[in-house]
N, C-alpha and C. Protein backbone atom coordinates (compact mmCIF):
# COMPACT_ATOMS: atom_id res chain seq x y z
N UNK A 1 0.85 -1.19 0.00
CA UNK A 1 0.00 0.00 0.00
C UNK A 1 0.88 1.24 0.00
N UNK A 2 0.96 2.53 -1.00
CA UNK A 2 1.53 3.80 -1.19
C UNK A 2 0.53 5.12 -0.22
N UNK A 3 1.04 5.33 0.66
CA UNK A 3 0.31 6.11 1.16
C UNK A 3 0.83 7.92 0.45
N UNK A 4 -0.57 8.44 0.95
CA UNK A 4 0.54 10.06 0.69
C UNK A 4 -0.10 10.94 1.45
N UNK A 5 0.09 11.93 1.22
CA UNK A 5 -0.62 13.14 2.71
C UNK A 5 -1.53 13.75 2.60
N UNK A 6 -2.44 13.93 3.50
CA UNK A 6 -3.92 14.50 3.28
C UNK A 6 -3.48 16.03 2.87
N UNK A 7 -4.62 16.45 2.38
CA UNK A 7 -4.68 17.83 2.05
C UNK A 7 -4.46 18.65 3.83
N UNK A 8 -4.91 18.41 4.28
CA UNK A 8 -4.70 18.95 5.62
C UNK A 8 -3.15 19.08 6.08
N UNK A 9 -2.52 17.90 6.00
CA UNK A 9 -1.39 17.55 6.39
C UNK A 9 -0.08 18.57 5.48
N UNK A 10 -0.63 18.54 4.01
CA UNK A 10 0.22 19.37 3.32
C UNK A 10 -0.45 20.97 3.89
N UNK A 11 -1.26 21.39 3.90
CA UNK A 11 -1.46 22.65 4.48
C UNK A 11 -0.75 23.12 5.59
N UNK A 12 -0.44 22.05 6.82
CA UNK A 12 0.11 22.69 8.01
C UNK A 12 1.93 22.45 7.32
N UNK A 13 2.13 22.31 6.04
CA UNK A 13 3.42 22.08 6.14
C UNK A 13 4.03 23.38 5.16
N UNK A 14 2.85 24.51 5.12
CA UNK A 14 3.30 25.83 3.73
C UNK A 14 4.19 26.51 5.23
N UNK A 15 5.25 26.65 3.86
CA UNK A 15 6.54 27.58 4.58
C UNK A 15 7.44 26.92 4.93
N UNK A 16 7.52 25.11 5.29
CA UNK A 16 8.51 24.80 5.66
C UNK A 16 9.17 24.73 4.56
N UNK A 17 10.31 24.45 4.46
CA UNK A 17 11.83 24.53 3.09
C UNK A 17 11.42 23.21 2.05
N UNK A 18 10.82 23.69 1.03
CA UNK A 18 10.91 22.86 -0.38
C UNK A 18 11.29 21.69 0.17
N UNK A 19 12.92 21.16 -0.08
CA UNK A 19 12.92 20.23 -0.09
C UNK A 19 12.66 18.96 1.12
N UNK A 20 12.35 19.57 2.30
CA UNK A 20 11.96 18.67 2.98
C UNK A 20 10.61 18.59 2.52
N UNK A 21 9.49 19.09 2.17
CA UNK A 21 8.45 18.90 1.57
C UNK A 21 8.60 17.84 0.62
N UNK A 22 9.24 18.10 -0.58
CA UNK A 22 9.29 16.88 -1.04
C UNK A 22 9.91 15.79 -0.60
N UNK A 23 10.77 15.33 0.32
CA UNK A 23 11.30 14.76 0.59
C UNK A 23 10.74 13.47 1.77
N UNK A 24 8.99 14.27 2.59
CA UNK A 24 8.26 13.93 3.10
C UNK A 24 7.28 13.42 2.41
N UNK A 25 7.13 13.87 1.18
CA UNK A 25 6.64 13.13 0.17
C UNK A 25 6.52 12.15 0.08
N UNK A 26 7.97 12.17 -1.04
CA UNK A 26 8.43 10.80 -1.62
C UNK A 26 8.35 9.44 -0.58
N UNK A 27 9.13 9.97 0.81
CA UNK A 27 9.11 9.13 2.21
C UNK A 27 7.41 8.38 2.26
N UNK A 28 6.42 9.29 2.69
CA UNK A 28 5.50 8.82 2.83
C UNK A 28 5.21 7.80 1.72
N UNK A 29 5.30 7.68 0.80
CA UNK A 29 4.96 6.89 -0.43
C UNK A 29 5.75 5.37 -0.39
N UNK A 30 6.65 5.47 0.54
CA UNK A 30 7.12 4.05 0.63
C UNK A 30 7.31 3.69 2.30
N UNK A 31 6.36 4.89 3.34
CA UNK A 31 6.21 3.98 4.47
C UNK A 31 5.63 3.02 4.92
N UNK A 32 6.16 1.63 6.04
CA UNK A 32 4.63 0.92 6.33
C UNK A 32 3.94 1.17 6.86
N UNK A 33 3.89 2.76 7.29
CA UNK A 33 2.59 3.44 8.08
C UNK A 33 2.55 4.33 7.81
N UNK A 34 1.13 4.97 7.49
CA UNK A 34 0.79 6.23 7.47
C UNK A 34 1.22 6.79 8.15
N UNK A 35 1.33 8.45 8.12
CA UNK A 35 1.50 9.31 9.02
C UNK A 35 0.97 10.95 8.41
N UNK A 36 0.87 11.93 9.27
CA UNK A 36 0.36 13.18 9.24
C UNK A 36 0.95 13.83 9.56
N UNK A 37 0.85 15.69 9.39
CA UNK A 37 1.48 16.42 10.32
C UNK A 37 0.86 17.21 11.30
N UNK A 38 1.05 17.20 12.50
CA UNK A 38 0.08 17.82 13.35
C UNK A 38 -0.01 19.07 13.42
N UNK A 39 -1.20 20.12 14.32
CA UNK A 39 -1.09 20.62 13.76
C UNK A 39 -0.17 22.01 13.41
N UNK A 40 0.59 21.53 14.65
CA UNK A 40 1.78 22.99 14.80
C UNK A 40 3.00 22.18 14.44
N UNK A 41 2.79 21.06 13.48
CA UNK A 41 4.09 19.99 12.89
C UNK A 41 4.89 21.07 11.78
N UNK A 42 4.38 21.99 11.50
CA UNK A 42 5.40 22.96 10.26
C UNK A 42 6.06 24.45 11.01
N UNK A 43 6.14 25.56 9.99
CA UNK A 43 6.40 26.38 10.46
C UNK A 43 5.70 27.07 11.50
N UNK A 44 6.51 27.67 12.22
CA UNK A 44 5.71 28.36 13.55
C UNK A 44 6.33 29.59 13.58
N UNK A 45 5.50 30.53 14.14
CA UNK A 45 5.65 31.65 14.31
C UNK A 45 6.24 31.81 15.92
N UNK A 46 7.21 33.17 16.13
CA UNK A 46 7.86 33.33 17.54
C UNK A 46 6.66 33.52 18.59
N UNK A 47 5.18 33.61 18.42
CA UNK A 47 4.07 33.88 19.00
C UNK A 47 3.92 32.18 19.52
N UNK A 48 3.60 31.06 18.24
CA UNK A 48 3.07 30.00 18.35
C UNK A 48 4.00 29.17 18.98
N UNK A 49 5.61 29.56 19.06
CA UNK A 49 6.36 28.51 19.67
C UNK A 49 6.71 29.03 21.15
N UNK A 50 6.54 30.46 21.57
CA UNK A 50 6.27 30.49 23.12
C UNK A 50 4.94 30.10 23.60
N UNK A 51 3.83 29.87 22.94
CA UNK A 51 2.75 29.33 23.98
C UNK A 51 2.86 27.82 23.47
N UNK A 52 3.86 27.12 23.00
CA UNK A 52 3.93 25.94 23.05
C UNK A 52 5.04 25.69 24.35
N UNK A 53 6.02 26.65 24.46
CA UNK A 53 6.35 27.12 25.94
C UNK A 53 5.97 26.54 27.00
N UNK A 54 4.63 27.96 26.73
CA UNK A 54 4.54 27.57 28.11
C UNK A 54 3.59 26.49 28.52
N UNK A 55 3.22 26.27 27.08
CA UNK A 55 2.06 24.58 27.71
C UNK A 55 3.29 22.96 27.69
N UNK A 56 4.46 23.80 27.80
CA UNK A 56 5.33 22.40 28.41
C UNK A 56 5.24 21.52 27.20
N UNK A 57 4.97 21.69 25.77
CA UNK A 57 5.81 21.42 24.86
C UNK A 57 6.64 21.06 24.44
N UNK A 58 7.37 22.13 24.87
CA UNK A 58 8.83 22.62 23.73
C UNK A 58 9.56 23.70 24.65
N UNK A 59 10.78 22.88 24.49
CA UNK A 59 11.59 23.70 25.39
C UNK A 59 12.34 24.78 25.01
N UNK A 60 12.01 25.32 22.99
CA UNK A 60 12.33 26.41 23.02
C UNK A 60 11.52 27.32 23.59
N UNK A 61 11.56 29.03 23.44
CA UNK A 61 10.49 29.80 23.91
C UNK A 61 10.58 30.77 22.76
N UNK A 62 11.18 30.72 22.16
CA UNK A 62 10.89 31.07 20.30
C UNK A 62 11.60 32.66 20.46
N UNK A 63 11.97 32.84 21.50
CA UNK A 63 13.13 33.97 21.79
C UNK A 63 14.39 34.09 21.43
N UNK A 64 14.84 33.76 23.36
CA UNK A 64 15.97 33.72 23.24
C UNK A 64 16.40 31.85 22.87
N UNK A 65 15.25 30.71 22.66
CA UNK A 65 15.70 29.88 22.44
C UNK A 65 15.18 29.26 21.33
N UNK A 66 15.25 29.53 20.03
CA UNK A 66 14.57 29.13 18.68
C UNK A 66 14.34 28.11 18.44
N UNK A 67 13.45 27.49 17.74
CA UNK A 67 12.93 26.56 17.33
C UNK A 67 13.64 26.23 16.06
N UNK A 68 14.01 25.31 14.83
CA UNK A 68 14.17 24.98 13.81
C UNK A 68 12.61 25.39 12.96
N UNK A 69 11.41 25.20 13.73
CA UNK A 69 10.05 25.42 13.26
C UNK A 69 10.13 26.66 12.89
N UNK A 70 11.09 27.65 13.72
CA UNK A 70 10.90 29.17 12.97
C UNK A 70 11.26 29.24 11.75
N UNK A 71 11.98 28.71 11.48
CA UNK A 71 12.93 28.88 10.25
C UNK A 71 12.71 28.14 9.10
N UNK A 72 11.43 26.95 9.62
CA UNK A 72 10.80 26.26 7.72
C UNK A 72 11.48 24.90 7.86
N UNK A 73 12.95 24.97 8.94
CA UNK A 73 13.45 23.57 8.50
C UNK A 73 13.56 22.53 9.92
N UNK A 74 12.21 22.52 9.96
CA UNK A 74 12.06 21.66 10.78
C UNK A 74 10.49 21.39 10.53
N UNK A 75 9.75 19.86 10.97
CA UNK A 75 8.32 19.21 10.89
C UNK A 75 8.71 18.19 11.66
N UNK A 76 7.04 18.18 12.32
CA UNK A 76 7.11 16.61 13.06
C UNK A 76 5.52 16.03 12.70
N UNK A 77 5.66 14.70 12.70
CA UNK A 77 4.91 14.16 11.83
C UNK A 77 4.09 12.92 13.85
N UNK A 78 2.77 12.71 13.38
CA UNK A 78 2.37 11.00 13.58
C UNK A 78 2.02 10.01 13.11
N UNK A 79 1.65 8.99 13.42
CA UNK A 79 1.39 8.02 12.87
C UNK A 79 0.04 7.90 12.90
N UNK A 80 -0.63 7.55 11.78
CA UNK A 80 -1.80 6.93 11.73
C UNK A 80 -1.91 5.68 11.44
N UNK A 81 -3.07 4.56 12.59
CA UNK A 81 -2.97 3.66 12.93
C UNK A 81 -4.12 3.94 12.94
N UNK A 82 -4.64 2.37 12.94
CA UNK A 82 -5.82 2.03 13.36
C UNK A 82 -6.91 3.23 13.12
N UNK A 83 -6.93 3.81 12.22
CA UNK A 83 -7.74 5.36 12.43
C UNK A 83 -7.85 6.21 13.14
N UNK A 84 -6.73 6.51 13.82
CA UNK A 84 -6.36 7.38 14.87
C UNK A 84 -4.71 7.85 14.91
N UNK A 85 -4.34 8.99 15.45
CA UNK A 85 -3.17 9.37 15.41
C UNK A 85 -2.84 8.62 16.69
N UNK A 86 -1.30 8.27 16.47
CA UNK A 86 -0.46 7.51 17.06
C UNK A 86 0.82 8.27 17.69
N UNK A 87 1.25 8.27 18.91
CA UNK A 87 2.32 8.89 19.25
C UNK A 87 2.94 7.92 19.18
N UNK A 88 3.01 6.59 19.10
CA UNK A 88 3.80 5.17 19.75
C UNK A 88 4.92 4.91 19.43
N UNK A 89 6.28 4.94 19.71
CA UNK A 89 7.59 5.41 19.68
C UNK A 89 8.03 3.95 18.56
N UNK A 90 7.18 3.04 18.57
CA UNK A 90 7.50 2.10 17.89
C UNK A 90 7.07 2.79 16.41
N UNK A 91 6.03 2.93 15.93
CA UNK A 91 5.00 3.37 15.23
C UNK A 91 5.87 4.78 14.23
N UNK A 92 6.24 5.46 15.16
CA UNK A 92 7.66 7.07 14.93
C UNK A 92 8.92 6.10 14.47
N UNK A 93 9.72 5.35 15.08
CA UNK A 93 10.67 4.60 14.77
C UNK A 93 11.05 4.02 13.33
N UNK A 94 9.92 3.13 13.32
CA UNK A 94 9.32 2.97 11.76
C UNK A 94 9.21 3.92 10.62
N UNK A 95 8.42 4.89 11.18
CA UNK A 95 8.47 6.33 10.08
C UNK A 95 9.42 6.83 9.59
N UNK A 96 10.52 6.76 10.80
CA UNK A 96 11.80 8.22 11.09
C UNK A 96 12.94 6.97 10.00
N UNK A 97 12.82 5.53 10.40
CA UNK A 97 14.00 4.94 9.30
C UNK A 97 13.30 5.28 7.71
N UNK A 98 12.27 5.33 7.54
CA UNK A 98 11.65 6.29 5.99
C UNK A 98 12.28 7.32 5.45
N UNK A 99 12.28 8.14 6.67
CA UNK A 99 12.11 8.97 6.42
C UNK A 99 14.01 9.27 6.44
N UNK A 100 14.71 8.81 7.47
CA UNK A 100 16.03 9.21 7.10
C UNK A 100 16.96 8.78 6.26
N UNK A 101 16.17 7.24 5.37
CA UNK A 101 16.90 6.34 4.31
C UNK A 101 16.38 7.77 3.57
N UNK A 102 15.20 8.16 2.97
CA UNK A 102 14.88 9.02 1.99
C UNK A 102 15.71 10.65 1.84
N UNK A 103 15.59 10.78 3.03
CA UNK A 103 16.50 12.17 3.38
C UNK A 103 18.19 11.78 2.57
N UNK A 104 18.86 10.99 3.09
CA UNK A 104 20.07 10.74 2.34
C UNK A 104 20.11 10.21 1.20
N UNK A 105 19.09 9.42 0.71
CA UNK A 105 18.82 9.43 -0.58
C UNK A 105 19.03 10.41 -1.19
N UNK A 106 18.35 11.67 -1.50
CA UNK A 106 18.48 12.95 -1.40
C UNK A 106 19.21 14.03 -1.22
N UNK A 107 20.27 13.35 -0.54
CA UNK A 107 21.33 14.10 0.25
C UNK A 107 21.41 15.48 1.03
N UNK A 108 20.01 15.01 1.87
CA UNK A 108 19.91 16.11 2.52
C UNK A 108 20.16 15.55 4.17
N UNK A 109 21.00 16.53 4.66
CA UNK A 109 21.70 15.95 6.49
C UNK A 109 20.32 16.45 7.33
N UNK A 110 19.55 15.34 7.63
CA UNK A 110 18.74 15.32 8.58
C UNK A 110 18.85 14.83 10.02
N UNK A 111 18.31 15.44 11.10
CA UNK A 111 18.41 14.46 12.36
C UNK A 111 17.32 14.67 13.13
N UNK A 112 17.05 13.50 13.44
CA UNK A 112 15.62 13.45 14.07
C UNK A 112 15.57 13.09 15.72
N UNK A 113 14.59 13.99 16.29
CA UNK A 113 14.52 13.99 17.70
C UNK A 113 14.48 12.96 18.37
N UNK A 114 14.31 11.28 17.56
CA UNK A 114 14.35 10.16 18.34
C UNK A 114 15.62 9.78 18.79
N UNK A 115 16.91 10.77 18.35
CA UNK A 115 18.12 10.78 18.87
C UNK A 115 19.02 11.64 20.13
N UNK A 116 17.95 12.04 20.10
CA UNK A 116 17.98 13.77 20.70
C UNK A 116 18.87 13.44 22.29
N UNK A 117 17.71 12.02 22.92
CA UNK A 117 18.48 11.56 24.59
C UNK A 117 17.86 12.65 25.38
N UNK A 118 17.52 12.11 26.60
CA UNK A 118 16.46 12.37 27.54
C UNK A 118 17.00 13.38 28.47
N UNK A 119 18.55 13.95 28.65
CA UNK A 119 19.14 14.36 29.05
C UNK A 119 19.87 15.95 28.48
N UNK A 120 19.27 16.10 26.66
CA UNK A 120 20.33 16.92 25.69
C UNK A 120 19.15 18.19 26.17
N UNK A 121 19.79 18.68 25.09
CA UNK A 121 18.76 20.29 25.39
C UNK A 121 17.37 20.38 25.06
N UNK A 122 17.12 19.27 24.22
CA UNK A 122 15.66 19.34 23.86
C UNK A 122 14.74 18.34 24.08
N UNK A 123 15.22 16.68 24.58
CA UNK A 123 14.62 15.50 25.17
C UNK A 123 14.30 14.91 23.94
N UNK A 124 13.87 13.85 24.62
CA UNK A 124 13.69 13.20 23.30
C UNK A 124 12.09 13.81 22.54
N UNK A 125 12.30 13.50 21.35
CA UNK A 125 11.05 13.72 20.22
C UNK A 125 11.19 13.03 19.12
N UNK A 126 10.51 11.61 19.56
CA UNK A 126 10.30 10.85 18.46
C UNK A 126 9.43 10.81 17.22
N UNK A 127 8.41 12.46 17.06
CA UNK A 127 7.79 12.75 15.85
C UNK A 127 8.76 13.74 15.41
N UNK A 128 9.62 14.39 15.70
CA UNK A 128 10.21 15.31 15.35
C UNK A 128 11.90 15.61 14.38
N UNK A 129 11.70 16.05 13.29
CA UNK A 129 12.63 15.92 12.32
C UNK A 129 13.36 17.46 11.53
N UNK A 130 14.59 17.83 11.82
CA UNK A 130 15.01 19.19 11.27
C UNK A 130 16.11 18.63 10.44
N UNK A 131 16.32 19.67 9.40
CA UNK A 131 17.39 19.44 8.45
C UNK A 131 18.62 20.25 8.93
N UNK A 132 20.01 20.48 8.85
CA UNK A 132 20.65 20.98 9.90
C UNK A 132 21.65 20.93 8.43
């Protein structure tokens, strides 16, 4: 089965950088699971990533500590399962090897928050993916 992204999903993703757009694409089209982008998964504004702040989010505050979301090159995606969105680290795991065989395919240097470690500056985020 070729999945690809709802119209919704490409909407929350205007502004992030071309080629990760396509590159989320192509990915989706050869994952074994669906997935989406939620809905603050694309660009964010320095407004939208401090009240993700302060609802304990995101440990930037879109200040003095930026997001990759400000800047277009960053998205985080879930899984859809069973007809429902999926946070399930197994479920992300699956996605993120898609998605980072496709990224170097591509040759674009991606790294994704399921590497991040529970301890670094930003914890772990296993929907979460910036190009660097």
């Amino acid at each position: 089965m070729s999945f690809k992204l709802s119209q919704t999903s490409l909407s929350r993703l205007h502004g992030v950088n071309d080629k990760l757009i396509e590159m989320i694409q192509s990915a989706i089209s050869k994952s074994p699971i669906d997935f989406g982008i939620p809905k603050d998964g694309g660009l964010r504004t320095s407004e939208d990533q401090y009240q993700l702040f302060l609802n304990g989010v995101s440990k930037c505050d879109g200040t003095n500590k930026k997001s990759y979301h400000q800047s277009g090159n960053a998205f985080d995606v879930y899984a859809w399962h069973k007809g429902k969105a999926s946070w399930d680290k197994v479920h992300l795991a699956l996605i993120a090897g898609v998605i980072l065989a496709e990224s170097k395919s591509m040759g674009l240097n991606i790294r994704w928050g399921g590497t991040f470690g529970s301890d670094s500056y930003h914890g772990w985020d296993f929907g979460h993916f910036e190009i660097i």
